[in-house]
PDB file of N, CA and C in Angstrom:
ATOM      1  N   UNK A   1     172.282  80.340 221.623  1.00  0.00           N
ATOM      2  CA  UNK A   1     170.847  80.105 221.667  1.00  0.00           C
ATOM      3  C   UNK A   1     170.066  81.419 221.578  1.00  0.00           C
ATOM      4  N   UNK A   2     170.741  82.669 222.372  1.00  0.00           N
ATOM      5  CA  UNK A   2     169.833  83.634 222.360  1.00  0.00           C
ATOM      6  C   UNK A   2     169.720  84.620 221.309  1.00  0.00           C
ATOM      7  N   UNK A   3     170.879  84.200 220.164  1.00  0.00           N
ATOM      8  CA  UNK A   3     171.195  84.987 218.971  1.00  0.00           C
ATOM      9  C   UNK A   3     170.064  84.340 218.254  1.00  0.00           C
ATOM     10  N   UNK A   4     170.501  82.606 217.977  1.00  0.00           N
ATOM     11  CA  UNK A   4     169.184  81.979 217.011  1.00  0.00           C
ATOM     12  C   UNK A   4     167.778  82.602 217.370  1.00  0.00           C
ATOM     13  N   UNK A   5     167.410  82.636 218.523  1.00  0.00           N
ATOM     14  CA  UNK A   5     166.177  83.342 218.886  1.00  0.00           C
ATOM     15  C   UNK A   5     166.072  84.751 218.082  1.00  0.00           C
ATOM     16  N   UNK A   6     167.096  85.397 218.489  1.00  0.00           N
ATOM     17  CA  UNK A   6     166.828  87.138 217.781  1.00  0.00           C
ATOM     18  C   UNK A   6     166.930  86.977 216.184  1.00  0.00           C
ATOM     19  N   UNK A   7     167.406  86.175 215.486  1.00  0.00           N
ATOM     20  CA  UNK A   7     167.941  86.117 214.263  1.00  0.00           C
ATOM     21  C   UNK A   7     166.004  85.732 213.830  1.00  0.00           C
ATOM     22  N   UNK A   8     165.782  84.488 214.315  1.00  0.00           N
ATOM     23  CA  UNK A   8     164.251  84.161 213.972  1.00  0.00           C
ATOM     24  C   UNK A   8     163.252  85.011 213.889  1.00  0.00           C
ATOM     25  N   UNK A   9     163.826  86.044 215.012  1.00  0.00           N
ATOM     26  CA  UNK A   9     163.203  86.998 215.371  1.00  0.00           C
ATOM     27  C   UNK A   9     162.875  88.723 214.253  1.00  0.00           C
ATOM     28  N   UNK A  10     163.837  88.416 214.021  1.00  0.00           N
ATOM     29  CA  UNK A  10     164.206  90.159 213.212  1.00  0.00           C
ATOM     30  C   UNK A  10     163.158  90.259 211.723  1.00  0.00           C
ATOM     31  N   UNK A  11     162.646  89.683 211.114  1.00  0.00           N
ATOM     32  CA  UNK A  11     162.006  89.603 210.065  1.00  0.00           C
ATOM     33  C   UNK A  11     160.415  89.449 210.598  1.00  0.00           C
ATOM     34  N   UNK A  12     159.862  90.438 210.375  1.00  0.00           N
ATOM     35  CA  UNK A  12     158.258  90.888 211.106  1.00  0.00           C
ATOM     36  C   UNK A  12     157.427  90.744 210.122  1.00  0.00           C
ATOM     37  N   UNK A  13     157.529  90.729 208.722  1.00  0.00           N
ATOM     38  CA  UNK A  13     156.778  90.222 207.765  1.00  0.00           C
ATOM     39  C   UNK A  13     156.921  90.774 206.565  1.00  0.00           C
ATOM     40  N   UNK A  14     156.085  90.409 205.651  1.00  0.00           N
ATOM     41  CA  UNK A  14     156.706  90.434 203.864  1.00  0.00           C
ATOM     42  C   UNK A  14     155.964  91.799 203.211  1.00  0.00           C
ATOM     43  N   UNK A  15     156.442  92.606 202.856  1.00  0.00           N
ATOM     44  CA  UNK A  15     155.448  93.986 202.780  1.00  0.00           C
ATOM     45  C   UNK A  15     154.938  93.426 200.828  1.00  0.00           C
ATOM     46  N   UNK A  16     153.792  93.536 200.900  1.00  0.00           N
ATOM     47  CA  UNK A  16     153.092  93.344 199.640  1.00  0.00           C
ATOM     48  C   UNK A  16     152.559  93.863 199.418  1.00  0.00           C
ATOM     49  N   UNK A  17     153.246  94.768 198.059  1.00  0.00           N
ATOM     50  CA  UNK A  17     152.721  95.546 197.260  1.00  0.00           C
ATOM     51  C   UNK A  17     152.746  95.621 195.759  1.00  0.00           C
ATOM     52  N   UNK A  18     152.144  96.717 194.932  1.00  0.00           N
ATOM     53  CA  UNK A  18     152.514  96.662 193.565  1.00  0.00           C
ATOM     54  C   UNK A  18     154.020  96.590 193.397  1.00  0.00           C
ATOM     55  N   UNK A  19     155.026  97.669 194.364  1.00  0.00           N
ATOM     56  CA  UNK A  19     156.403  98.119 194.077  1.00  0.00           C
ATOM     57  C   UNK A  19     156.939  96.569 194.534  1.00  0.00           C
ATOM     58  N   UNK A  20     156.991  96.244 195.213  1.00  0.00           N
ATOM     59  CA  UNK A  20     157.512  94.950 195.822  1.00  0.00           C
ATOM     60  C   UNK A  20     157.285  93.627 194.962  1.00  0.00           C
ATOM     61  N   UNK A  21     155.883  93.571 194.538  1.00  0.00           N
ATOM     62  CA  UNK A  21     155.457  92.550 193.696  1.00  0.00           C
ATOM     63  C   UNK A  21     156.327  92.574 192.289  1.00  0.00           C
ATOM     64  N   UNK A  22     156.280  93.810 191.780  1.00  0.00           N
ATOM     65  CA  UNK A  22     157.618  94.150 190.599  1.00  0.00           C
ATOM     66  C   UNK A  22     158.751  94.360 190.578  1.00  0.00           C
ATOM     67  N   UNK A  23     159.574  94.464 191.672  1.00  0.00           N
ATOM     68  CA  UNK A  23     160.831  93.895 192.036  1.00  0.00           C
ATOM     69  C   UNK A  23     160.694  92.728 191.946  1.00  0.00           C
ATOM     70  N   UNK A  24     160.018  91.855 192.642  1.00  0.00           N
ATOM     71  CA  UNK A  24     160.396  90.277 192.919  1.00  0.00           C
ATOM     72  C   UNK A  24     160.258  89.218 191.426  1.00  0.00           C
ATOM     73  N   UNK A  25     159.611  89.996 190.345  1.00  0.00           N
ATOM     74  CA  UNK A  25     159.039  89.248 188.916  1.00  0.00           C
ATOM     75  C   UNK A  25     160.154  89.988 188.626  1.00  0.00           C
ATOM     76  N   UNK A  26     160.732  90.823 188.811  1.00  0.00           N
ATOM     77  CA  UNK A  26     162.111  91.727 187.581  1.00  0.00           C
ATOM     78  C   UNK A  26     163.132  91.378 188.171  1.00  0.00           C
ATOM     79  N   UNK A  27     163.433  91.312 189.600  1.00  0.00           N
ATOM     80  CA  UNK A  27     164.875  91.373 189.872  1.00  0.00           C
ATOM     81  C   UNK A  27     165.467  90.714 190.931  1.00  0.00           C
ATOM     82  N   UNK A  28     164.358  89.288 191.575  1.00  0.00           N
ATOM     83  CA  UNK A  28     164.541  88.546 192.430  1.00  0.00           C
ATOM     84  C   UNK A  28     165.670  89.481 193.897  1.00  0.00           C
ATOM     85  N   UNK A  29     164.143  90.216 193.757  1.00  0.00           N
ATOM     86  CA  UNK A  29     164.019  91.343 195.311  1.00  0.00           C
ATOM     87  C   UNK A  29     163.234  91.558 196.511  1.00  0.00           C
ATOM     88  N   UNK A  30     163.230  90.902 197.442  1.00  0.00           N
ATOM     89  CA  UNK A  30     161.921  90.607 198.159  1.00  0.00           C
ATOM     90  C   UNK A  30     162.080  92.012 198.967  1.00  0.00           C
ATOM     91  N   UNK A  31     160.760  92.226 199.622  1.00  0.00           N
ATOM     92  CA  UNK A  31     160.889  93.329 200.178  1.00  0.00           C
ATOM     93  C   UNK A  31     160.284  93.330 201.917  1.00  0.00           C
ATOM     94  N   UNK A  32     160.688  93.108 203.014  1.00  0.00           N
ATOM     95  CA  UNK A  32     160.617  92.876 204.322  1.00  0.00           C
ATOM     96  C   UNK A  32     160.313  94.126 205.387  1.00  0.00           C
ATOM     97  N   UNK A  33     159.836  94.007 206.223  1.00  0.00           N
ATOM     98  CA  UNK A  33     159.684  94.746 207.264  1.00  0.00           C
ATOM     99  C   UNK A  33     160.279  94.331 208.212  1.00  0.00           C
ATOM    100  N   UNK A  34     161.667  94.823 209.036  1.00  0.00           N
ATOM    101  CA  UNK A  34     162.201  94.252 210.285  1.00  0.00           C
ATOM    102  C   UNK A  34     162.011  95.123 211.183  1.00  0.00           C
ATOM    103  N   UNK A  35     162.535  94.178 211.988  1.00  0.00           N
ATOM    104  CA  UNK A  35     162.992  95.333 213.890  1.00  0.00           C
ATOM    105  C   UNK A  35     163.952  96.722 213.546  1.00  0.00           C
ATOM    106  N   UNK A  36     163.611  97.303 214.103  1.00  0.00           N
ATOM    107  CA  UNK A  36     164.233  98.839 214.064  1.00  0.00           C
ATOM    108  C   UNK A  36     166.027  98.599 214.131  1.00  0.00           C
ATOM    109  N   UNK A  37     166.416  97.793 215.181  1.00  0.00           N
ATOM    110  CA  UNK A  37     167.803  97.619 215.599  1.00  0.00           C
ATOM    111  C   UNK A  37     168.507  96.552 214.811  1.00  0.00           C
ATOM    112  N   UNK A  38     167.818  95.868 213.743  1.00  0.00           N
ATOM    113  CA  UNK A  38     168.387  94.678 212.936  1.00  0.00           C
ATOM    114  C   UNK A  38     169.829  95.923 211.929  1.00  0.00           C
ATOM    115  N   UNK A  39     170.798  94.711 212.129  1.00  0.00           N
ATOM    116  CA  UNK A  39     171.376  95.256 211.059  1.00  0.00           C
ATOM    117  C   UNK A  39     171.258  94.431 210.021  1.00  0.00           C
ATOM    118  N   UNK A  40     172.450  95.323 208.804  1.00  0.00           N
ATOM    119  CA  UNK A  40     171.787  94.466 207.539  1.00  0.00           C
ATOM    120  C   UNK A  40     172.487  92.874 207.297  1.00  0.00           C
ATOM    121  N   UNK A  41     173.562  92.948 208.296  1.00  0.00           N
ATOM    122  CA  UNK A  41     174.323  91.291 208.892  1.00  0.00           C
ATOM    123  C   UNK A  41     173.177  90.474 209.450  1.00  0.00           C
ATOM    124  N   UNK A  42     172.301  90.856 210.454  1.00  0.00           N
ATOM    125  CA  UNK A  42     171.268  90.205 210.828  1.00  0.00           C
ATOM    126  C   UNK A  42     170.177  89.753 209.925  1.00  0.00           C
ATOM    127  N   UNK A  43     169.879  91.030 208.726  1.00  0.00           N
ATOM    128  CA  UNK A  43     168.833  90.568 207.657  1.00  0.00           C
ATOM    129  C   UNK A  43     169.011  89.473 207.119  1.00  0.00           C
ATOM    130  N   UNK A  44     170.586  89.901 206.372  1.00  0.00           N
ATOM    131  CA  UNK A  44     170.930  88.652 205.904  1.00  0.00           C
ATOM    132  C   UNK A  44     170.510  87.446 206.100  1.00  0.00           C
ATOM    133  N   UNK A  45     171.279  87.196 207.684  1.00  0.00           N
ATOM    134  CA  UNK A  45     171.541  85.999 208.486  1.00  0.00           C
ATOM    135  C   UNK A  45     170.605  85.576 208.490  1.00  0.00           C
ATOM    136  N   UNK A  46     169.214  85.926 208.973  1.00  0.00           N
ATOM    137  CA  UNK A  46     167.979  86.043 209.051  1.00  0.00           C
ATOM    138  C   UNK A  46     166.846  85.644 207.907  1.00  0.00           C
ATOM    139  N   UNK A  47     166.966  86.007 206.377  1.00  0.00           N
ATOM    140  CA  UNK A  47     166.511  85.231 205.520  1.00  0.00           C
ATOM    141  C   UNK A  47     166.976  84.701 205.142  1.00  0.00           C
ATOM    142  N   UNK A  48     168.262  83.745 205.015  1.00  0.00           N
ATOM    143  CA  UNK A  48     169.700  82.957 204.609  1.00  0.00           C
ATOM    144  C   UNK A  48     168.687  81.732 205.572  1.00  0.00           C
ATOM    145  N   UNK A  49     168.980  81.905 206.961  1.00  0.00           N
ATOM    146  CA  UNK A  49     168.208  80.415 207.413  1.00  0.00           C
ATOM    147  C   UNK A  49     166.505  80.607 207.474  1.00  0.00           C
ATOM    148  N   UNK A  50     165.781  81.509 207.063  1.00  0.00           N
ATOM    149  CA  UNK A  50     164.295  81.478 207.542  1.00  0.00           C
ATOM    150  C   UNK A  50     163.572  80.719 205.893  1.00  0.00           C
ATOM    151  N   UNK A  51     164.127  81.695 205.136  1.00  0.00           N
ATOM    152  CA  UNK A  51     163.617  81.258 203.421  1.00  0.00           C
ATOM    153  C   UNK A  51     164.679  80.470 202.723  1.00  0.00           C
ATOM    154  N   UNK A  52     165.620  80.171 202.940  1.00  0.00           N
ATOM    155  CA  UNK A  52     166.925  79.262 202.962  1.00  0.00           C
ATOM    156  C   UNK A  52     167.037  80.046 201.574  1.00  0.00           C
ATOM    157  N   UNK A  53     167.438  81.026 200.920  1.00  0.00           N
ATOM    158  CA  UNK A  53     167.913  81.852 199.576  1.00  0.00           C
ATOM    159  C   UNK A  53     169.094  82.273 200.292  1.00  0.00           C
ATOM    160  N   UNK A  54     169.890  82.487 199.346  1.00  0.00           N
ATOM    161  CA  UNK A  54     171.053  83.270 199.372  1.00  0.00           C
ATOM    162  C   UNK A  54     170.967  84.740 198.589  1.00  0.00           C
ATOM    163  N   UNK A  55     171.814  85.027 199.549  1.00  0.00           N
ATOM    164  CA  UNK A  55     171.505  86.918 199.890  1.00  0.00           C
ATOM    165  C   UNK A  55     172.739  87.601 199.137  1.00  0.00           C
ATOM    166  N   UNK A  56     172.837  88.157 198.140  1.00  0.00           N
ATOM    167  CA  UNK A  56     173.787  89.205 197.450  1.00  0.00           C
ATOM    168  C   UNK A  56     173.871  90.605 198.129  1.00  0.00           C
ATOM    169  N   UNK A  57     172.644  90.935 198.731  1.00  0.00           N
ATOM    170  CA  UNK A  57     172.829  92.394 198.898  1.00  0.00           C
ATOM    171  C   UNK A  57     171.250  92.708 200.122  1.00  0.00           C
ATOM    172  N   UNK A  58     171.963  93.875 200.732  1.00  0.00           N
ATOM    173  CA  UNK A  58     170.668  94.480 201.630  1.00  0.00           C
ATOM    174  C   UNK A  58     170.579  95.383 202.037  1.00  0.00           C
ATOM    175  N   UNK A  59     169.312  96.605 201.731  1.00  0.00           N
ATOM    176  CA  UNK A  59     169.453  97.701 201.872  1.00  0.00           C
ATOM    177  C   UNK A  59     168.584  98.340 202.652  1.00  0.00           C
ATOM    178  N   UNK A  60     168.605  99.257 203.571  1.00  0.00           N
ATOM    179  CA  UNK A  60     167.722  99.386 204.544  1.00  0.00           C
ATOM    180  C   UNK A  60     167.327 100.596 204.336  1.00  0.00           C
ATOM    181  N   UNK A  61     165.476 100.652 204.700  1.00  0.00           N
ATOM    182  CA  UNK A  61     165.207 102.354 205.159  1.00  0.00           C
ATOM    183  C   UNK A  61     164.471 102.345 206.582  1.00  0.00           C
ATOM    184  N   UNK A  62     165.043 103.580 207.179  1.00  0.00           N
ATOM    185  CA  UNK A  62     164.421 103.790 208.584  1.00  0.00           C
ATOM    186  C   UNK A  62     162.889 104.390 208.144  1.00  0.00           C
ATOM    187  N   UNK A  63     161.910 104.619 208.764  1.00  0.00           N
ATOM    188  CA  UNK A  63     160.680 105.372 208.861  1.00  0.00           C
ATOM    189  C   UNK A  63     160.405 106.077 210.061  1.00  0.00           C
ATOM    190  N   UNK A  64     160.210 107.227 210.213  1.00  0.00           N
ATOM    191  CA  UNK A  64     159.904 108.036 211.362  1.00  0.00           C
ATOM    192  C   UNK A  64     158.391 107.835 211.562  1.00  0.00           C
ATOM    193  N   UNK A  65     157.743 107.466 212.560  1.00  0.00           N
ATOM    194  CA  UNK A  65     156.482 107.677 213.120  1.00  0.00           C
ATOM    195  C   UNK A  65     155.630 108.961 212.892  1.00  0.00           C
ATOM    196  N   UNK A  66     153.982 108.516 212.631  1.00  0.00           N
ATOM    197  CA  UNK A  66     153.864 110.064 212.373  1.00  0.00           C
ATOM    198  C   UNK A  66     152.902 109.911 213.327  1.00  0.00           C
ATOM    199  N   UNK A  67     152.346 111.171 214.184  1.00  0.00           N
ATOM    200  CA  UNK A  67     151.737 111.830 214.977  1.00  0.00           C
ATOM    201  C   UNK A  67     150.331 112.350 214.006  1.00  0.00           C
ATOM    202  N   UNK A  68     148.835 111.753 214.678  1.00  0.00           N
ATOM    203  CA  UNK A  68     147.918 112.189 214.513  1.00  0.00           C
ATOM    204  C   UNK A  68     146.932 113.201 215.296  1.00  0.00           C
ATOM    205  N   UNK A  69     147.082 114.064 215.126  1.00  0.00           N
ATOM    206  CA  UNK A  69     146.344 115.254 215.909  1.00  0.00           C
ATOM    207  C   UNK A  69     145.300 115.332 216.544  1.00  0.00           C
ATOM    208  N   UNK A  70     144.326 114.513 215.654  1.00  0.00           N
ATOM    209  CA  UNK A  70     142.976 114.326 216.184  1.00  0.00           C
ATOM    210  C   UNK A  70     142.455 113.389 216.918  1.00  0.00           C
ATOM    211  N   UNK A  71     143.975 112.150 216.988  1.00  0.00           N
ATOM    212  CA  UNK A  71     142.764 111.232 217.465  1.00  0.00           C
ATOM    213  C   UNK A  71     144.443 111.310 219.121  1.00  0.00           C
ATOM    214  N   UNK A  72     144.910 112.087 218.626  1.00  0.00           N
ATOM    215  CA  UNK A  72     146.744 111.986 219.956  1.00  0.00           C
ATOM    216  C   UNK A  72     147.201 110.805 220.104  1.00  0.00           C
ATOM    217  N   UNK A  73     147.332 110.183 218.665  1.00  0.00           N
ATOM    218  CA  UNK A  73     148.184 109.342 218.702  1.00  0.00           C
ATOM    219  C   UNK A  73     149.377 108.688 217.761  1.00  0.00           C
ATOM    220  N   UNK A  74     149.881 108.135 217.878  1.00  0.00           N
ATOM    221  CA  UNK A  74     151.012 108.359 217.068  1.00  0.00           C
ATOM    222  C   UNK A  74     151.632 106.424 215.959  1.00  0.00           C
ATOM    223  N   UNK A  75     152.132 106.427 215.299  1.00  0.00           N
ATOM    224  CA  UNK A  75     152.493 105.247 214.468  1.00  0.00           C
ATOM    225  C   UNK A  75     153.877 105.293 215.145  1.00  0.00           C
ATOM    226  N   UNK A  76     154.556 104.238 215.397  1.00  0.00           N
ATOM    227  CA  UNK A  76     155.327 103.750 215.399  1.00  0.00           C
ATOM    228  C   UNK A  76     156.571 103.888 214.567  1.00  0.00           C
ATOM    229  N   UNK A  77     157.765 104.119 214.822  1.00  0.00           N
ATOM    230  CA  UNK A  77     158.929 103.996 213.759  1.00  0.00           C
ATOM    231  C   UNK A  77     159.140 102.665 213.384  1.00  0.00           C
ATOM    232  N   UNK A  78     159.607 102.676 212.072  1.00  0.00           N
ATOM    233  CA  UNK A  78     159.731 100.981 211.503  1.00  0.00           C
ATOM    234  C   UNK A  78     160.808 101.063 210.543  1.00  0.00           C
ATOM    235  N   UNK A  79     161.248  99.853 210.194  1.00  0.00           N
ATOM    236  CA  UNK A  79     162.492  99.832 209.253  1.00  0.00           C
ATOM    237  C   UNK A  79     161.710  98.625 208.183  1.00  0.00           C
ATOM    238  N   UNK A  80     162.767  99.002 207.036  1.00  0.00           N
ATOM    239  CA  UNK A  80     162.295  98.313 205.838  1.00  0.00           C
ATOM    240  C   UNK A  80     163.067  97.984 205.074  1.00  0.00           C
ATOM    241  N   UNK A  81     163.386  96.793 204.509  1.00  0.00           N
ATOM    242  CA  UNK A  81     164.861  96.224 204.212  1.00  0.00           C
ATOM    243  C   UNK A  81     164.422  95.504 202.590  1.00  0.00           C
ATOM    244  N   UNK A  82     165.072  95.928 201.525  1.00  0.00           N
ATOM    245  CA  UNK A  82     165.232  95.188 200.005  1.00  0.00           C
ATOM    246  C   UNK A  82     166.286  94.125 199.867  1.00  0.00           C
ATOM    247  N   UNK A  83     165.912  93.467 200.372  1.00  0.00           N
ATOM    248  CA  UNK A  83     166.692  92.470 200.115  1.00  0.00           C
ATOM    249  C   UNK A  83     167.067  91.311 198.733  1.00  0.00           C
ATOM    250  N   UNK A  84     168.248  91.740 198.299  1.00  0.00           N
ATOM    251  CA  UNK A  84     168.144  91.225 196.549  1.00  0.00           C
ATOM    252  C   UNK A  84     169.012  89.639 196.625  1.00  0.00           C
ATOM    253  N   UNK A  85     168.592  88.915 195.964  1.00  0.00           N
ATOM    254  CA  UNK A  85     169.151  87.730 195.999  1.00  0.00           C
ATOM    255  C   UNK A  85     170.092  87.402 194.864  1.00  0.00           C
ATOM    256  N   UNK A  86     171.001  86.333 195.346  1.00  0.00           N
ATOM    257  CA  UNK A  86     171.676  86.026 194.019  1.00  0.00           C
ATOM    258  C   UNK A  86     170.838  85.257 193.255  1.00  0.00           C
ATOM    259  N   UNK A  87     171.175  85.514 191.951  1.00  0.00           N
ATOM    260  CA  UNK A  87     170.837  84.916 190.705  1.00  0.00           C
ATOM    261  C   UNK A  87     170.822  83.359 190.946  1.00  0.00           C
ATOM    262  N   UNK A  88     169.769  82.712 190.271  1.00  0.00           N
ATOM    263  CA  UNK A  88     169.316  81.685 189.869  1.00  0.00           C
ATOM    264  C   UNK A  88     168.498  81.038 190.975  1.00  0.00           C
ATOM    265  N   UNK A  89     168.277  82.029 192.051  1.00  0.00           N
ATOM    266  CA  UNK A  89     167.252  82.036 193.211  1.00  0.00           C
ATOM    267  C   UNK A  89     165.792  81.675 192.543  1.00  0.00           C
ATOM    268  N   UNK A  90     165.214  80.877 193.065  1.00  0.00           N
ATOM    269  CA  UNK A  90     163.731  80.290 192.812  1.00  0.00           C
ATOM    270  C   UNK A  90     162.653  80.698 193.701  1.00  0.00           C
ATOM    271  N   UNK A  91     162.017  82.343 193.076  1.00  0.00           N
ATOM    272  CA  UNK A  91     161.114  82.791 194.377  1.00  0.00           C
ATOM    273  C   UNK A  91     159.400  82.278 194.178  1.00  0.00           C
ATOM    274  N   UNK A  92     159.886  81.079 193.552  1.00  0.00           N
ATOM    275  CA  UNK A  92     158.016  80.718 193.150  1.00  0.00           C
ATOM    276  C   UNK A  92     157.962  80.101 194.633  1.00  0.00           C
ATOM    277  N   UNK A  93     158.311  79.743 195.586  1.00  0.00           N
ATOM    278  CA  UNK A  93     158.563  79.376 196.991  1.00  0.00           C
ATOM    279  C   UNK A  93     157.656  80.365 198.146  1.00  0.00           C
ATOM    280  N   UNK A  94     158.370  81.444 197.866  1.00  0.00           N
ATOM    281  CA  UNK A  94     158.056  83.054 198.170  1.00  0.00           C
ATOM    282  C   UNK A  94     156.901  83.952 197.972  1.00  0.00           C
ATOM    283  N   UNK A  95     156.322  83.464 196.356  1.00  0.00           N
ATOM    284  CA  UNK A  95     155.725  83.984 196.259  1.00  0.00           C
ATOM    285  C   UNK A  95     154.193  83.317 196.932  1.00  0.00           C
ATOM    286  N   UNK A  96     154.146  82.154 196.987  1.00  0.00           N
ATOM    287  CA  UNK A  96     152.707  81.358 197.365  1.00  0.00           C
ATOM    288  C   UNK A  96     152.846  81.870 199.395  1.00  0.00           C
ATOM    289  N   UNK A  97     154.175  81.895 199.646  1.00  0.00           N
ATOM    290  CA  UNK A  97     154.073  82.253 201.540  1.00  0.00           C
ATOM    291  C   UNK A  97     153.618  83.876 201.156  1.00  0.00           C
ATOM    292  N   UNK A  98     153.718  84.391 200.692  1.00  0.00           N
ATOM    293  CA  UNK A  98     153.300  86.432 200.442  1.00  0.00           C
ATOM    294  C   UNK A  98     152.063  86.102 200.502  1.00  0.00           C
ATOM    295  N   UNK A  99     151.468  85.839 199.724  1.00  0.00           N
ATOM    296  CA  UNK A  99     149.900  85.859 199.783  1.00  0.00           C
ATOM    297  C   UNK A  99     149.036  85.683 200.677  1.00  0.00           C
TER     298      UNK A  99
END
């Protein structure tokens, strides 16, 4: 029970952008923002039951927080995961929840 919870959990939202928007029309690649401690077993697991697609591959980047001087305060570290799907995946689904 407390895994299904974290698994629901690990995917924080859909990063939308130009780069992301042209992965997903070229190479059925969505592009996610997770929890810092997700691994890429959890990503998986994680859009496998949330967007019900099947997952070929997942690649993660960490982000270091940056520190603002003027105002003393700081951003947060975050992780960011490409997640590529197998072929014959249908992201017209995907694309109407992004928006």
């Amino acid at each position: 029970m407390i895994r299904d919870q974290y698994i629901s959990s690990v995917v924080k939202s859909v990063i939308v952008s130009e780069k992301s928007a042209g992965l997903r029309d070229n190479g059925s690649t969505i592009v996610l923002r997770v929890l810092r401690d997700a691994t890429k077993k959890d990503i998986k697991e994680a859009v496998e039951k949330l967007f019900g697609f099947k997952v070929e591959s997942v690649n993660t980047i960490n982000y270091a927080g940056k520190f603002n001087r003027s105002r003393n305060s700081a951003r947060q570290d975050w992780k960011k995961a490409y997640v590529t799907l197998e072929k014959g995946q249908n992201l017209e689904q995907f694309d109407g929840a992004a928006e």
